[in-house]
C-alpha atoms as a PDB file:
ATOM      1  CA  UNK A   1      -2.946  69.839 -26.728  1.00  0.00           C
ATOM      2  CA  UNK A   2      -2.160  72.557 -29.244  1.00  0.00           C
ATOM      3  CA  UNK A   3       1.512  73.588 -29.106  1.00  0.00           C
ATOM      4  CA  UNK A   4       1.598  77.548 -28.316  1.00  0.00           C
ATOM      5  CA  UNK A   5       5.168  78.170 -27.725  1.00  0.00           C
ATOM      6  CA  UNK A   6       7.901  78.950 -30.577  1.00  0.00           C
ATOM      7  CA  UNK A   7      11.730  77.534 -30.654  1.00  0.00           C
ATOM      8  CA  UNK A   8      13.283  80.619 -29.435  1.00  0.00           C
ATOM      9  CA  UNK A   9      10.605  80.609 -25.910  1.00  0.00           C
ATOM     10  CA  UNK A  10      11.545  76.748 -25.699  1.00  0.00           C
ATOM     11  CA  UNK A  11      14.832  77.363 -26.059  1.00  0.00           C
ATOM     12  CA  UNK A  12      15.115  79.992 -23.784  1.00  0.00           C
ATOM     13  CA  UNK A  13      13.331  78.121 -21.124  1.00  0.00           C
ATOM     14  CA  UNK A  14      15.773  75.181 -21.454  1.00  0.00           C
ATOM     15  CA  UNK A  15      18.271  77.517 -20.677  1.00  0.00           C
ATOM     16  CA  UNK A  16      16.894  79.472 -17.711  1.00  0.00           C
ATOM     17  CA  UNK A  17      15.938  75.880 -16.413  1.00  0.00           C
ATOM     18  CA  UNK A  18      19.833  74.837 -17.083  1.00  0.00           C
ATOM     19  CA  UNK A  19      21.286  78.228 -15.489  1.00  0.00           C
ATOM     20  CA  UNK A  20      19.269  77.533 -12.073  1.00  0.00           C
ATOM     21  CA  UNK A  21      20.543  73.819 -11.602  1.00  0.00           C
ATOM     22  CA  UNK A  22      24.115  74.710 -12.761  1.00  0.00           C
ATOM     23  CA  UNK A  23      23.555  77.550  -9.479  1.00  0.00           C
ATOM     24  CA  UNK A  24      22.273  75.217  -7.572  1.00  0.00           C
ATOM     25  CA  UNK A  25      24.819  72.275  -7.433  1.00  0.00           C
ATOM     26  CA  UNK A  26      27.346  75.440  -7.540  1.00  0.00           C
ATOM     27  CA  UNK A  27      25.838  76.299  -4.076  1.00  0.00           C
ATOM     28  CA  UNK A  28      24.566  79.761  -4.931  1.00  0.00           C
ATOM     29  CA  UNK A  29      21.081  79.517  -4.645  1.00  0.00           C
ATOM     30  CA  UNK A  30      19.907  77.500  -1.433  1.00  0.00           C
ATOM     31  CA  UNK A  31      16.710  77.342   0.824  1.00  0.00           C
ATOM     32  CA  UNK A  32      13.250  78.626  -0.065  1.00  0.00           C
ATOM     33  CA  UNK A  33      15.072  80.598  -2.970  1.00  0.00           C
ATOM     34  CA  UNK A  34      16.101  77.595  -4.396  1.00  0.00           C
ATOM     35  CA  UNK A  35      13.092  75.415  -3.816  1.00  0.00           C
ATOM     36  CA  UNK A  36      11.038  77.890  -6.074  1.00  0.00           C
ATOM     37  CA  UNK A  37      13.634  78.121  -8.483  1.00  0.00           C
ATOM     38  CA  UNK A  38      13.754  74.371  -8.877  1.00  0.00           C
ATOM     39  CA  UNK A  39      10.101  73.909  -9.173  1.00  0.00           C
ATOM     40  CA  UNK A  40      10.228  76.547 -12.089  1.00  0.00           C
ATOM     41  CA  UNK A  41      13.016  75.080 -13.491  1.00  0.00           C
ATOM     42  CA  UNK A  42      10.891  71.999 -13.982  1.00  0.00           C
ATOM     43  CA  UNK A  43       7.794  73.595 -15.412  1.00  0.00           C
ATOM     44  CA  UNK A  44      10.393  75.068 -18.389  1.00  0.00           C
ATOM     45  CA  UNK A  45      11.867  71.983 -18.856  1.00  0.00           C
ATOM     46  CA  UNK A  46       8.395  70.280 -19.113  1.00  0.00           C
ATOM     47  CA  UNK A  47       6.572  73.103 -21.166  1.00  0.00           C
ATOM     48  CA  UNK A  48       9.965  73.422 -23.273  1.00  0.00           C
ATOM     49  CA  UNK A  49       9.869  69.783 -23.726  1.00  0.00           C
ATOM     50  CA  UNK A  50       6.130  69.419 -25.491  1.00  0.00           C
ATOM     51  CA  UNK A  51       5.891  72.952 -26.673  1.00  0.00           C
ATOM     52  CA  UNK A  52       3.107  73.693 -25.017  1.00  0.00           C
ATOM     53  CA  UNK A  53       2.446  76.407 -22.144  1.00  0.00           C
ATOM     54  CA  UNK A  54      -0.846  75.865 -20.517  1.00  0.00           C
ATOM     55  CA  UNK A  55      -0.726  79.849 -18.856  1.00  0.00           C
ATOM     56  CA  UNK A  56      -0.239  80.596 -22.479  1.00  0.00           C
ATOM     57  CA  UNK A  57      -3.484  78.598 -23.363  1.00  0.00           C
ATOM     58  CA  UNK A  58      -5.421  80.696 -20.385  1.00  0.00           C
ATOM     59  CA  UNK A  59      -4.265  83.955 -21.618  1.00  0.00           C
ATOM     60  CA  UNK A  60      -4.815  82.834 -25.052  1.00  0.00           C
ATOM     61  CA  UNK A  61      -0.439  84.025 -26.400  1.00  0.00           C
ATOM     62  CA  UNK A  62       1.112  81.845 -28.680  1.00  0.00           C
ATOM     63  CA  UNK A  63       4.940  82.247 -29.505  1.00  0.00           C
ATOM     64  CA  UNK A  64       4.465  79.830 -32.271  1.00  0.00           C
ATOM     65  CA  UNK A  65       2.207  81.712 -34.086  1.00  0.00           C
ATOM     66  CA  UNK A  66       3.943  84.907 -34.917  1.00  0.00           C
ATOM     67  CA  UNK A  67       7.229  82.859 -35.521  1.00  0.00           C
ATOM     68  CA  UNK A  68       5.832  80.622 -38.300  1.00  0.00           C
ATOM     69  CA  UNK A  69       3.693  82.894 -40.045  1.00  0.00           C
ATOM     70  CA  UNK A  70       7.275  85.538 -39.989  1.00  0.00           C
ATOM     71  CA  UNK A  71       9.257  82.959 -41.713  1.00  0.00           C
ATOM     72  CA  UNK A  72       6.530  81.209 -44.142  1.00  0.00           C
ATOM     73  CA  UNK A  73       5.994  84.317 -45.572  1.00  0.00           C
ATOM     74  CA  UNK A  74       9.189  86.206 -45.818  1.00  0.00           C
ATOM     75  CA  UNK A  75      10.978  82.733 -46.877  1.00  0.00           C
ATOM     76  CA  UNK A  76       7.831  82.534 -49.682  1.00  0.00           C
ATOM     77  CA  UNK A  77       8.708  86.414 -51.074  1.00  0.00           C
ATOM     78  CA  UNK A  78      12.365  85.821 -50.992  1.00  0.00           C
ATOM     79  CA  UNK A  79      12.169  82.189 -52.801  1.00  0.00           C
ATOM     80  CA  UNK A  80       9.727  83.928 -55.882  1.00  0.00           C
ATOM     81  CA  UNK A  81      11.709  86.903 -56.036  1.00  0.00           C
ATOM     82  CA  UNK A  82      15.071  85.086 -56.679  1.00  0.00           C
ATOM     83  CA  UNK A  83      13.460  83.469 -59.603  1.00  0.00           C
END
């Protein structure tokens, strides 16, 4: 299992995840809404947790990708240039 997602799509997901518990216990979200909700809520947590989004896999997106490449080679340009 190839990780596809980057730290700011983990993170976010963490979040999200955190947000619908926190409204949840608060009493805001209730029934069928919240039953969905909660069952997403665990998928981010669980795809946030390994890094890896099997939809993402299917539809062949990686977060990762764009995200490392961006700061290898800006990080690289900066680094020689300073020298």
């Amino acid at each position: 299992m190839k990780r596809n997602m980057g730290m700011i799509d983990r993170l976010l997901r963490a979040v999200l995840a955190v947000i619908v518990v926190v409204l949840y216990f608060a009493g805001q979200v209730t029934g069928t809404a919240a039953i969905i909700l909660g069952v997403i809520a665990v998928i981010f947590l669980a795809t946030s947790s390994v890094g890896f989004c099997p939809a993402y896999a299917l539809l062949g997106i990686s977060t990762l990708k764009g995200e490392g490449h961006e700061k290898g080679h800006h990080g690289g340009e900066a680094h020689k240039g300073a020298h």
